[in-house]
N, C-alpha and C. Protein backbone atom coordinates (compact mmCIF):
# COMPACT_ATOMS: atom_id res chain seq x y z
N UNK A 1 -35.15 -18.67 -16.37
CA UNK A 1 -35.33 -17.64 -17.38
C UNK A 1 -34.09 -16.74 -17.38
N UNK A 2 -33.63 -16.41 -18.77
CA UNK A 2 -32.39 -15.24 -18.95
C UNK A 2 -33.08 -13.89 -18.09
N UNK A 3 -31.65 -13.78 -17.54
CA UNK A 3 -31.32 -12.61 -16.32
C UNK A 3 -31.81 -11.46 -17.45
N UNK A 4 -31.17 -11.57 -18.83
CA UNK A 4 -31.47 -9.68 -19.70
C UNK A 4 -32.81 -9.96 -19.96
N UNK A 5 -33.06 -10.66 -20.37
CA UNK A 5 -34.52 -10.98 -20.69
C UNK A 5 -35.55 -10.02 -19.51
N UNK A 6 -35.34 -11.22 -18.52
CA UNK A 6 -35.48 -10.35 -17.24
C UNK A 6 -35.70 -8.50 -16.91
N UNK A 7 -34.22 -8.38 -17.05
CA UNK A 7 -34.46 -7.20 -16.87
C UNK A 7 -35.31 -6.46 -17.78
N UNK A 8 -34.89 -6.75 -19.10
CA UNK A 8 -35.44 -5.94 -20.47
C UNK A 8 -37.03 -5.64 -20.02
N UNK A 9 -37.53 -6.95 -19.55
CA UNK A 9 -39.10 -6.73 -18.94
C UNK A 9 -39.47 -6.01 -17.80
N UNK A 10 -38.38 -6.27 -17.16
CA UNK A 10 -38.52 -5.18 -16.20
C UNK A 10 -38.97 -3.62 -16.07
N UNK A 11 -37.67 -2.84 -17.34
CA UNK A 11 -37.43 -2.07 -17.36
C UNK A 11 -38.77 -1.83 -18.34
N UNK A 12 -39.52 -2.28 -18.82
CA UNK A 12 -40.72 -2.71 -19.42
C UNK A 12 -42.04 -2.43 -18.25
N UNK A 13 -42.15 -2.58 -17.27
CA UNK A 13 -42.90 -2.49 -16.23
C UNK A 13 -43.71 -4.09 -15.61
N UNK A 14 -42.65 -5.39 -16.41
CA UNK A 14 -43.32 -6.16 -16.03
C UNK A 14 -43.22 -6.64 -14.73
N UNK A 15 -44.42 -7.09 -14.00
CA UNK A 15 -44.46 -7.31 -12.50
C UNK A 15 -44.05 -8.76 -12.16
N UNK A 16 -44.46 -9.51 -13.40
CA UNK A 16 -44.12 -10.71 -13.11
C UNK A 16 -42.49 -10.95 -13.03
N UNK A 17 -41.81 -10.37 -13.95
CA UNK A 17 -40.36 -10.55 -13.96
C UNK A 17 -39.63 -10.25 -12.90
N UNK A 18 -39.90 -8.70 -12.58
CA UNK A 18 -39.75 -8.57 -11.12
C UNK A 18 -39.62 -9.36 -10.22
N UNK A 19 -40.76 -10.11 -9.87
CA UNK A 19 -40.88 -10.86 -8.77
C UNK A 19 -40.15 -12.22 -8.81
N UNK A 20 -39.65 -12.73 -10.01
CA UNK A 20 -38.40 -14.02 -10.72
C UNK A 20 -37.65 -13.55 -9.74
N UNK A 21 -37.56 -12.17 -10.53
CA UNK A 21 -35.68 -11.64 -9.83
C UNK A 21 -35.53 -11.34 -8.51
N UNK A 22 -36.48 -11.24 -8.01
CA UNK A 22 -36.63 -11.32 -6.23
C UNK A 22 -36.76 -12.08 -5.54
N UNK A 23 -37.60 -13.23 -6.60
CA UNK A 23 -37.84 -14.74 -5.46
C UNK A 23 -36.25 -14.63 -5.83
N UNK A 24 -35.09 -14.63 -6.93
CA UNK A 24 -34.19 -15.39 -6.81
C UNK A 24 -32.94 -14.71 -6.11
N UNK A 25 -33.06 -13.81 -6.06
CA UNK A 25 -32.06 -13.21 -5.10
C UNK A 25 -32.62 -12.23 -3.82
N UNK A 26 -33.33 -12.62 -3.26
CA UNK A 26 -34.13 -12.57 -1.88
C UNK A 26 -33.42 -13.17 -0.89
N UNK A 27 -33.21 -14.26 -0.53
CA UNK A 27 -32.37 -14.74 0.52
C UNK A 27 -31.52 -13.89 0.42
N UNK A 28 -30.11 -14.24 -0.36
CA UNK A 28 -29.05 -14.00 -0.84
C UNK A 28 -28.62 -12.45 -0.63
N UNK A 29 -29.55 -11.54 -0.75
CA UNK A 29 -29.33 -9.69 -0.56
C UNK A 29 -29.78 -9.71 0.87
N UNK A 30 -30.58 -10.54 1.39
CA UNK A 30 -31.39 -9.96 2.92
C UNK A 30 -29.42 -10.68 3.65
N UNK A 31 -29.44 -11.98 3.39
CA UNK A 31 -28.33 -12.45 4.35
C UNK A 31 -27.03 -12.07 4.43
N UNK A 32 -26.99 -11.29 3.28
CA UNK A 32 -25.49 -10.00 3.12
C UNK A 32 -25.60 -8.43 3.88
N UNK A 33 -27.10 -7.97 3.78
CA UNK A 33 -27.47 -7.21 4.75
C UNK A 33 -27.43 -7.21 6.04
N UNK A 34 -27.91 -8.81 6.08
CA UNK A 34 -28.22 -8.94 7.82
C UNK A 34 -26.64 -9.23 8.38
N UNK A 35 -25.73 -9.62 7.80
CA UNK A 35 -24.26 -9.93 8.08
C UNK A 35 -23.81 -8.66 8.62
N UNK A 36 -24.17 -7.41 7.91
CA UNK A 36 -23.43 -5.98 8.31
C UNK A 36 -24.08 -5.20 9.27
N UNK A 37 -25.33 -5.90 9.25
CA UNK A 37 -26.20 -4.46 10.00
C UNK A 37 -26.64 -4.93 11.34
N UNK A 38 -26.85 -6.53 11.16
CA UNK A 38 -27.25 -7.29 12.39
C UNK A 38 -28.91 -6.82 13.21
N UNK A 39 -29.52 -6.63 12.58
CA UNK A 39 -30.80 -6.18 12.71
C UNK A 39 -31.79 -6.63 12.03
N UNK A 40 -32.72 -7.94 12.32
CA UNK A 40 -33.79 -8.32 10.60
C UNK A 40 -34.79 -7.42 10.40
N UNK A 41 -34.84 -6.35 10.69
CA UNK A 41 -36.03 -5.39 10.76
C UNK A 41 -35.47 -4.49 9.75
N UNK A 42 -34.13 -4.02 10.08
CA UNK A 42 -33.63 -3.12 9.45
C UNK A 42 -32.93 -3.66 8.17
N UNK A 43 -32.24 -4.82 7.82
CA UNK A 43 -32.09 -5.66 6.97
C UNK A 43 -33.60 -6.05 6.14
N UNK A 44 -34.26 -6.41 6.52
CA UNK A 44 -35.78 -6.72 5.92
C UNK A 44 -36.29 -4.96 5.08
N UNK A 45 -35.74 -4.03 5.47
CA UNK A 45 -36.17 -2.49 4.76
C UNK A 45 -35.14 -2.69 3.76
N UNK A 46 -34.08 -2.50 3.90
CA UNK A 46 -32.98 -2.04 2.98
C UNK A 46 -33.33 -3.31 1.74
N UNK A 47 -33.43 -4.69 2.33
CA UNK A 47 -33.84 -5.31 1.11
C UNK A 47 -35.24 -4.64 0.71
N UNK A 48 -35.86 -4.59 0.65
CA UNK A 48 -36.95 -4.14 0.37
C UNK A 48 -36.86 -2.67 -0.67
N UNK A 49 -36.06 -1.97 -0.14
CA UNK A 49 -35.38 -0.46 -0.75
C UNK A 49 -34.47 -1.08 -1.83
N UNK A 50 -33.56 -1.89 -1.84
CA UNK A 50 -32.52 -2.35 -2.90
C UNK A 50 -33.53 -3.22 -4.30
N UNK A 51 -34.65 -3.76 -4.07
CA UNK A 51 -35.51 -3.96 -5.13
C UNK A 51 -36.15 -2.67 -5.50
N UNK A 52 -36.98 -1.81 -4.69
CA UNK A 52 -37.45 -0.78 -5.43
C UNK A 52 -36.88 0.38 -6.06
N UNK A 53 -35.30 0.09 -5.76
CA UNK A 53 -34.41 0.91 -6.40
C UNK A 53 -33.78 0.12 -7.92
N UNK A 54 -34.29 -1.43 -7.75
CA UNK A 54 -34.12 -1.86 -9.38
C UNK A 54 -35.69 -1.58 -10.05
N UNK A 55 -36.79 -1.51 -9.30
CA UNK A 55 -37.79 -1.14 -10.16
C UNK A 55 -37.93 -0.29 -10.89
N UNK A 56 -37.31 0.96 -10.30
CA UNK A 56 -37.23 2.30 -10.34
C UNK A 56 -36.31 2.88 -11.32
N UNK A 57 -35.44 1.92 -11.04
CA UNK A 57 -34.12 1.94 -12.31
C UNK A 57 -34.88 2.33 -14.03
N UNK A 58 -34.38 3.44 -14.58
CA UNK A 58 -35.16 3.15 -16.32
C UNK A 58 -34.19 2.53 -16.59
N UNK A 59 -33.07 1.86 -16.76
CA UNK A 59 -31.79 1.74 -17.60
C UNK A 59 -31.36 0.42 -16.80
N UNK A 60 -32.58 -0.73 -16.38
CA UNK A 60 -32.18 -2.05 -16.30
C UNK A 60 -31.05 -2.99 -17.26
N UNK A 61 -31.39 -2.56 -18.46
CA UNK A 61 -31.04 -3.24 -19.68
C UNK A 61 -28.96 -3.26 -19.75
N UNK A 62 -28.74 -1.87 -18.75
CA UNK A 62 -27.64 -1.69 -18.86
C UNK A 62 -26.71 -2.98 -17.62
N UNK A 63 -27.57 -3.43 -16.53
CA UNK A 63 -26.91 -3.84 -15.51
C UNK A 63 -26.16 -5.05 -16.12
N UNK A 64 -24.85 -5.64 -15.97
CA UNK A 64 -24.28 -6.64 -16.60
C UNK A 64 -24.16 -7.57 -15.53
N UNK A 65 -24.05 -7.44 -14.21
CA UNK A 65 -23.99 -8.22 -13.58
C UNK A 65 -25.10 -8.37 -12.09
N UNK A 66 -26.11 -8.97 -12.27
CA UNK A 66 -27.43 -8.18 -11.64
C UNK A 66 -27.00 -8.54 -9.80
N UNK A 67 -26.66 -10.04 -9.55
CA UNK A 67 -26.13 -9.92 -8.32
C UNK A 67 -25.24 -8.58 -7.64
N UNK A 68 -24.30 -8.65 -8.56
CA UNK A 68 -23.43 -7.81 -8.07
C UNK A 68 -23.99 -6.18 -7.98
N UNK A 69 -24.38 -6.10 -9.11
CA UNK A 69 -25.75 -4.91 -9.17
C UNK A 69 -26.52 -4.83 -7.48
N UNK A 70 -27.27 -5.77 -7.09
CA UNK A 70 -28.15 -5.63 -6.16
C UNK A 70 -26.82 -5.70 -4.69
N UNK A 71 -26.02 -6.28 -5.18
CA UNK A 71 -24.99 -6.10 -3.78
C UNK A 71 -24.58 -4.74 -3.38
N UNK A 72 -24.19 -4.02 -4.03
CA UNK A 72 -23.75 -2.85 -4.50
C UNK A 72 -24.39 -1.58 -3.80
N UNK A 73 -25.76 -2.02 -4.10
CA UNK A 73 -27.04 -0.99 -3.94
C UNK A 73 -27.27 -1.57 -2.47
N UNK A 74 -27.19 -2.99 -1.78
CA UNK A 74 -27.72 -3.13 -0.92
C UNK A 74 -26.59 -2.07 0.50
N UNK A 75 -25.57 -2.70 -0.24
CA UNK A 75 -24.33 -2.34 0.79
C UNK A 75 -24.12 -0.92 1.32
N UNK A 76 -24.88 -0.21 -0.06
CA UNK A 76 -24.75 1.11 -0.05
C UNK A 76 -25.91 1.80 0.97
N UNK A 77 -27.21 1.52 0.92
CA UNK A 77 -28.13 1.91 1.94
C UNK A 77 -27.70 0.90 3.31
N UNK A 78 -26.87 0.06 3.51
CA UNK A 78 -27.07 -0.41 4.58
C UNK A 78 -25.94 0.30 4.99
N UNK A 79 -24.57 0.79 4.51
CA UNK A 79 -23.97 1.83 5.45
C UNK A 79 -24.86 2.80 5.16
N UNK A 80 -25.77 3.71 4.69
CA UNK A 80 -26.21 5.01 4.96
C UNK A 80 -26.84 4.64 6.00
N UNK A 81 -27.65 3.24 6.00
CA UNK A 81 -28.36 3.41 7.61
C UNK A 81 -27.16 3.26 8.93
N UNK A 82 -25.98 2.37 8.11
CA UNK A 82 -25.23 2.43 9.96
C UNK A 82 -24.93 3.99 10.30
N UNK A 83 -24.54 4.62 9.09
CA UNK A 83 -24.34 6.19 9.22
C UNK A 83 -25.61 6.58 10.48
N UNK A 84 -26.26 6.66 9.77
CA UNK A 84 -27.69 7.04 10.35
C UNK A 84 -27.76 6.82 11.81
N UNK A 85 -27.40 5.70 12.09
CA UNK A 85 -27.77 4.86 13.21
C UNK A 85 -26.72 5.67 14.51
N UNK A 86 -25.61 5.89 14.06
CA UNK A 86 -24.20 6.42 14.24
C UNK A 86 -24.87 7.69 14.09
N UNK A 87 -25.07 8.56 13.79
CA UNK A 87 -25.85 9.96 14.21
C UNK A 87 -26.68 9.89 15.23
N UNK A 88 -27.96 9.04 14.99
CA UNK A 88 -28.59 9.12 16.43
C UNK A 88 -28.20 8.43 17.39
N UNK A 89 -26.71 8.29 17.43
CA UNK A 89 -26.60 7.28 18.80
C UNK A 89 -25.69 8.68 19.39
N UNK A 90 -24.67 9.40 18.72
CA UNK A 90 -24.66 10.44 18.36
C UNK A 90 -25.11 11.68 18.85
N UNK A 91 -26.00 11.88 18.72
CA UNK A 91 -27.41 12.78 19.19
C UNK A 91 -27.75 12.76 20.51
N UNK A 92 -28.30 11.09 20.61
CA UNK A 92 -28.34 10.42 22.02
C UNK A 92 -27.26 11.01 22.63
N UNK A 93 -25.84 10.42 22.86
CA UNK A 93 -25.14 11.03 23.70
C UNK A 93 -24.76 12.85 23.89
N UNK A 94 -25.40 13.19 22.70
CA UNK A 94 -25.43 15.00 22.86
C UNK A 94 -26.21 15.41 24.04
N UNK A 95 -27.67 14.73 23.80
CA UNK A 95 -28.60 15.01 24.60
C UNK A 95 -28.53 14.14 26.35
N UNK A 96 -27.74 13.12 26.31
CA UNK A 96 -27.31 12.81 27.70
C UNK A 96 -26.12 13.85 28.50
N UNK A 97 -25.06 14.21 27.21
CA UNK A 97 -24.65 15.02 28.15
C UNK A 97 -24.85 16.45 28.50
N UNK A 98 -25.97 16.84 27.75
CA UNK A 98 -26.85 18.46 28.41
C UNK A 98 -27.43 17.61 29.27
N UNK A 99 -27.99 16.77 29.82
CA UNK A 99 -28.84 16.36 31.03
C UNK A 99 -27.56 16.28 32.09
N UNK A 100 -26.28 15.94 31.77
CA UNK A 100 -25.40 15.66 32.95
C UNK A 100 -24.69 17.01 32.95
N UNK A 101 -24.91 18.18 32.09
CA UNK A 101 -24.26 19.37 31.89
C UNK A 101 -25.69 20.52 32.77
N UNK A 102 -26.73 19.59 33.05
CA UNK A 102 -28.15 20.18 33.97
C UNK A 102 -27.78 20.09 35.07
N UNK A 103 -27.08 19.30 35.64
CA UNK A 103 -27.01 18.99 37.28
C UNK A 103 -26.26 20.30 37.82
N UNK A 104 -27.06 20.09 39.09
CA UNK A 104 -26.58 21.57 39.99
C UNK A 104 -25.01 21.00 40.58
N UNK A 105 -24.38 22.18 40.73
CA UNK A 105 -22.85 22.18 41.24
C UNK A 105 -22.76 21.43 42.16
N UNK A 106 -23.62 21.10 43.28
CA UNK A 106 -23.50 20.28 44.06
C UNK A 106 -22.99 18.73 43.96
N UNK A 107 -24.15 18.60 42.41
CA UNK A 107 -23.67 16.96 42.00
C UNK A 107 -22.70 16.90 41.55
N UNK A 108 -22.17 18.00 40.87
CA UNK A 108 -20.79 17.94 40.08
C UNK A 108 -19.88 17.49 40.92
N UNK A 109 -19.72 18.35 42.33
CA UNK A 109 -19.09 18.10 42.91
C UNK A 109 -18.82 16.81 43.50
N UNK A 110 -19.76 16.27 43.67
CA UNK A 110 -20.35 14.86 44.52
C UNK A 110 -19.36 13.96 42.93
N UNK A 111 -19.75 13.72 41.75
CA UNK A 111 -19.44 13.32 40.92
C UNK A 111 -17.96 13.03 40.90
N UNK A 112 -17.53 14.66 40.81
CA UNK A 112 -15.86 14.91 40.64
C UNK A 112 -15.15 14.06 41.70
N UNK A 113 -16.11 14.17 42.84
CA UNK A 113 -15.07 13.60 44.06
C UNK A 113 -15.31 11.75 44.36
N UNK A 114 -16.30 11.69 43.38
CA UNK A 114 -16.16 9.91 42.79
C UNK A 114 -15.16 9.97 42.25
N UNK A 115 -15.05 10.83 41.40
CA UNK A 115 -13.69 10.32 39.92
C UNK A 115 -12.20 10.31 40.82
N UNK A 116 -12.49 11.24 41.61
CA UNK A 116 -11.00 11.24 42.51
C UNK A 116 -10.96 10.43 43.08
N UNK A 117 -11.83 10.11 43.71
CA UNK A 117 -11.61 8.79 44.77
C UNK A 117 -11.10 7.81 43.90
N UNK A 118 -11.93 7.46 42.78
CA UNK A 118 -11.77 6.09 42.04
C UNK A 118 -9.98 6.57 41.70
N UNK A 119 -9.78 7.54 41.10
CA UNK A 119 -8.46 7.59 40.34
C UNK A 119 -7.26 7.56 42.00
N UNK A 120 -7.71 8.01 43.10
CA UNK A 120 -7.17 7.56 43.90
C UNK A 120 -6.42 6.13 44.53
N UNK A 121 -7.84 5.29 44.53
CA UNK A 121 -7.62 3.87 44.44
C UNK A 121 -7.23 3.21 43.65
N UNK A 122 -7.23 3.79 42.38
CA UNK A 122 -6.09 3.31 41.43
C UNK A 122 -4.88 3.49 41.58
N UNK A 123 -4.89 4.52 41.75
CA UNK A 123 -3.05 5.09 42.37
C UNK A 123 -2.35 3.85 43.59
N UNK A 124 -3.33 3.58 43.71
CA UNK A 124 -2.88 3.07 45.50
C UNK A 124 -2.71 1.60 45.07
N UNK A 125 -2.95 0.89 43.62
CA UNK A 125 -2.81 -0.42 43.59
C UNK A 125 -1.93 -0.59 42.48
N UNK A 126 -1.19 0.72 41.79
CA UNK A 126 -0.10 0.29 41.20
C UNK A 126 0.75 -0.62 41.85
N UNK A 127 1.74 -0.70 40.77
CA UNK A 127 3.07 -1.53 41.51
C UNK A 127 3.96 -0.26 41.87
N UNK A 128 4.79 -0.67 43.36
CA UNK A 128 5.54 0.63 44.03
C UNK A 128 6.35 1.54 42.95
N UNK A 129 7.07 1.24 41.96
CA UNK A 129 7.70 1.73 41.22
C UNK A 129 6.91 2.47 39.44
N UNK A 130 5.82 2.09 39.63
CA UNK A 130 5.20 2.94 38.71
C UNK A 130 4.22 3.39 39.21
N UNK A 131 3.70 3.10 40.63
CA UNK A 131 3.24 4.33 41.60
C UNK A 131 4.17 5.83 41.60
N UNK A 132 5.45 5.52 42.07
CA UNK A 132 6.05 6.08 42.49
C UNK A 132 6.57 7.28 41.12
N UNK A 133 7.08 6.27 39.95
CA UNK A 133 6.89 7.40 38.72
C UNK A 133 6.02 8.02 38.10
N UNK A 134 4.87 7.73 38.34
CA UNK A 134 3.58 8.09 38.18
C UNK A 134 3.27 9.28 38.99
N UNK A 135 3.56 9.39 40.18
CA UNK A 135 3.22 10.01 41.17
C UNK A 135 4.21 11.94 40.72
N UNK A 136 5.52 11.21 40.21
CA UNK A 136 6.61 12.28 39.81
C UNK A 136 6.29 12.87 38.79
N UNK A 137 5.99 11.87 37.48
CA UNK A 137 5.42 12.96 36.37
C UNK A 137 4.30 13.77 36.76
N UNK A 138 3.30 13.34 37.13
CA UNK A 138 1.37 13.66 37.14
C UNK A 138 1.78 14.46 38.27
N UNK A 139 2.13 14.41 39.53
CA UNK A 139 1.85 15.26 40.86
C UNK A 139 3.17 16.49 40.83
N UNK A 140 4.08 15.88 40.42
CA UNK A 140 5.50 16.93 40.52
C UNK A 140 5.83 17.69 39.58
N UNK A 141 5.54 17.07 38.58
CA UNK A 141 5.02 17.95 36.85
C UNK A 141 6.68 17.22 36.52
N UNK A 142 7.71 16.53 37.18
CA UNK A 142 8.83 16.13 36.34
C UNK A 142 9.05 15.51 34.79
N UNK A 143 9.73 15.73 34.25
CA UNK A 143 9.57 15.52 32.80
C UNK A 143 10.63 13.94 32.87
N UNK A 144 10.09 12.78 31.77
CA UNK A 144 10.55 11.48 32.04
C UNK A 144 12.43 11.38 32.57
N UNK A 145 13.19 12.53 31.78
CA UNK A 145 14.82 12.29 32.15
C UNK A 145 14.69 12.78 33.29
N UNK A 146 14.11 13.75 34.09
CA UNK A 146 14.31 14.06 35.25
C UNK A 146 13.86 12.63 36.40
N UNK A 147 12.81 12.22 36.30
CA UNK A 147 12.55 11.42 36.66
C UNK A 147 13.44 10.27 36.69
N UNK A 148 14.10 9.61 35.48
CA UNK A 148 14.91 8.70 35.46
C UNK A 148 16.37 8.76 36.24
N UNK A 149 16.93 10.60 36.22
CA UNK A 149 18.15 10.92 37.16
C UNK A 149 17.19 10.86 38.72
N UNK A 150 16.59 11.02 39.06
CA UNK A 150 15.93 10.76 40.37
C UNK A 150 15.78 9.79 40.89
N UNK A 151 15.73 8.57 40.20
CA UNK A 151 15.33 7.20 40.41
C UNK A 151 16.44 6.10 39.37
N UNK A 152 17.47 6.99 39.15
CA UNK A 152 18.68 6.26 38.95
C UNK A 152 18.09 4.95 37.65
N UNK A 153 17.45 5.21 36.72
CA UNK A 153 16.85 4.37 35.89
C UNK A 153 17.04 5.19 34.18
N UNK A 154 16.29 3.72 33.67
CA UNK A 154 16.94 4.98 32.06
C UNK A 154 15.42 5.89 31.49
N UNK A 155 15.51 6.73 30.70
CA UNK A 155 14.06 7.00 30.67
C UNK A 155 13.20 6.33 29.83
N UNK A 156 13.62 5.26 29.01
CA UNK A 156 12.81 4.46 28.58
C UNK A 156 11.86 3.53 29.44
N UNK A 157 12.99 3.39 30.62
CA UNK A 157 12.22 2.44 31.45
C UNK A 157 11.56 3.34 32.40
N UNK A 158 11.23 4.52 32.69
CA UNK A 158 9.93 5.63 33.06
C UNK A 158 9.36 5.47 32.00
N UNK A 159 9.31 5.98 30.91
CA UNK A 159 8.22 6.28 29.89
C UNK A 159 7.53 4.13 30.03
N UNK A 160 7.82 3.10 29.69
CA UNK A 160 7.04 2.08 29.84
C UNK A 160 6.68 2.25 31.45
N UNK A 161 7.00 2.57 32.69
CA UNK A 161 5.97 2.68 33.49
C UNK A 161 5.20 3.12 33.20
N UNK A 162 5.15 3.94 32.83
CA UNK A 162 4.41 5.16 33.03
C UNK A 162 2.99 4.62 31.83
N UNK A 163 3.68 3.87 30.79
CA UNK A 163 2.41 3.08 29.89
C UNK A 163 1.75 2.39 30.44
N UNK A 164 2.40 1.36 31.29
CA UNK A 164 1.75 0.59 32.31
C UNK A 164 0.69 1.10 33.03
N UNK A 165 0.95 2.08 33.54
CA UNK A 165 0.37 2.88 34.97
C UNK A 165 -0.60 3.22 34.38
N UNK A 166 -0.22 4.54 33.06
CA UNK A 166 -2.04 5.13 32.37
C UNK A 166 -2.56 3.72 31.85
N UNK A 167 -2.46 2.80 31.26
CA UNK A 167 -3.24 1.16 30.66
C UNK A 167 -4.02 0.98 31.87
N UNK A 168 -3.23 0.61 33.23
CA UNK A 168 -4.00 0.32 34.22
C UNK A 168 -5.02 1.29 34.53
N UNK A 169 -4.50 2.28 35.00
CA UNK A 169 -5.67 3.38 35.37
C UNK A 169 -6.67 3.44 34.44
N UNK A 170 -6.50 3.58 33.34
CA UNK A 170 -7.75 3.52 32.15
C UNK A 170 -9.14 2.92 32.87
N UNK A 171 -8.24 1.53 32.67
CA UNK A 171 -8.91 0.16 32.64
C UNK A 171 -9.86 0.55 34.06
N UNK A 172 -8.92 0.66 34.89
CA UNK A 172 -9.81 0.80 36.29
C UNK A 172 -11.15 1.79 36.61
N UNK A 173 -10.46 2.55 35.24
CA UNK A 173 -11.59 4.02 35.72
C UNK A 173 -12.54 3.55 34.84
N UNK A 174 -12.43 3.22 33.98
CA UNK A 174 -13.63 2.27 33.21
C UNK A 174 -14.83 1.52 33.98
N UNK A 175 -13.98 0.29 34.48
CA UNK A 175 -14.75 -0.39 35.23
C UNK A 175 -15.29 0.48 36.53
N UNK A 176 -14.49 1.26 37.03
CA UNK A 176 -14.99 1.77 38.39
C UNK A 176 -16.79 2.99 37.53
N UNK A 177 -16.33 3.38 36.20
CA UNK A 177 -17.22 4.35 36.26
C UNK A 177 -18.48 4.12 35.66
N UNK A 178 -18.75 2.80 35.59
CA UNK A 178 -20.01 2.20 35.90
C UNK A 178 -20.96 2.88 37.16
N UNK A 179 -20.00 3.01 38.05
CA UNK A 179 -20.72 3.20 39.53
C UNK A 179 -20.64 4.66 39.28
N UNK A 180 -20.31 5.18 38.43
CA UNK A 180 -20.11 7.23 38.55
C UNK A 180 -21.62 7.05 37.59
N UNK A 181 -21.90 6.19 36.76
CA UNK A 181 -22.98 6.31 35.46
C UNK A 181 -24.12 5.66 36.55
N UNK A 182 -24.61 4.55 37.25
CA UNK A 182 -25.34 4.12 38.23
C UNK A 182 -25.65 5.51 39.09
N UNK A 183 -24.43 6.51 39.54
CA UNK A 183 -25.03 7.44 40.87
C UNK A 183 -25.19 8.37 39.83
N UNK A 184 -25.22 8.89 38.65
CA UNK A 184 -25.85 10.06 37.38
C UNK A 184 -27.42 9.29 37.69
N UNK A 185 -27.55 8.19 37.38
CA UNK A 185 -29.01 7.58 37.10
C UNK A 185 -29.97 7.78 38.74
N UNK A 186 -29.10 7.36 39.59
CA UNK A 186 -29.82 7.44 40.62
C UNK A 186 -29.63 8.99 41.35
N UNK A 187 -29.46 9.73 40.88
CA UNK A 187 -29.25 11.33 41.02
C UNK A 187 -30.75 11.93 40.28
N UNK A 188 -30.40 11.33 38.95
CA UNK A 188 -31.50 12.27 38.00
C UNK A 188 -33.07 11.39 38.75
């Protein structure tokens, strides 16, 4: 059956037409949803919302291209929900860190002196020479040319230690602070 036809009835209040235009683009809107949002629960609503927002439509008659129409509309509530989703995850971490902003000074302390340790043992497994420049900028406060007349090098080649060194440390404090998020859990 013609797509205007279709709509024209639609916009008409017919139920049967409706449901044409949904058996036929039903797959097709849920599996473009479910591609972005990765959720069939939450994909299964938004389709569900992207038809009752063509029911709802008075001015069917105008849509020229109805796929693209229902793509449009779907794409659009399925970022308002990642939005959404992205607020309360959001939120979530607001409200985790007043629970880790609750702990008595004691844990802080206990905490802080994980992070040192860990950033310690990182220090200690550089390589000697971006230990060692590492050690001059961060501990001595030297600025990269000073550093480079100190260690007889150019300061390009400090400033790439020194990329090296924070990349590594990152990385390490990352993985190490699993075990800082494990002793928060086994604290609270």
């Amino acid at each position: 059956m013609d797509e205007r036809l279709l709509l024209r009835q639609i916009a008409s209040g017919n139920e049967r037409a409706f449901r044409i235009i949904f058996d036929r683009y039903r797959t097709t809107i849920y599996t473009y949803v479910l591609k972005i949002i990765k959720s069939e629960q939450k994909a299964e609503e938004i389709l569900h919302d992207t038809f009752l927002k063509l029911w709802q439509q008075q001015n069917t008659t105008e849509i020229e291209n109805l796929e693209a129409y229902l793509r449009v509309v779907a794409r659009n509530a399925t970022l308002k929900a990642l939005r959404k989703s992205a607020l309360d995850a959001k939120m979530a971490l607001a409200v985790q860190a007043d629970t880790v902003n609750a702990y008595s000074e004691s844990e802080e302390t206990i905490i802080g002196k994980e992070a040192e340790q860990i950033l310690a043992q990182g220090i200690s497994l550089l390589p000697p020479q971006q230990k060692l420049v590492y050690e001059l900028c961060r501990f001595n406060g030297l600025k990269y040319n000073q550093v480079a007349e100190k260690l007889s090098i150019s300061p390009l080649t400090v400033k790439t230690h020194m990329q090296h060194a924070l990349r590594f440390l990152r990385q390490y404090y990352l993985d190490k602070q699993i075990s800082i998020i494990l002793l928060l859990y086994l604290l609270s």
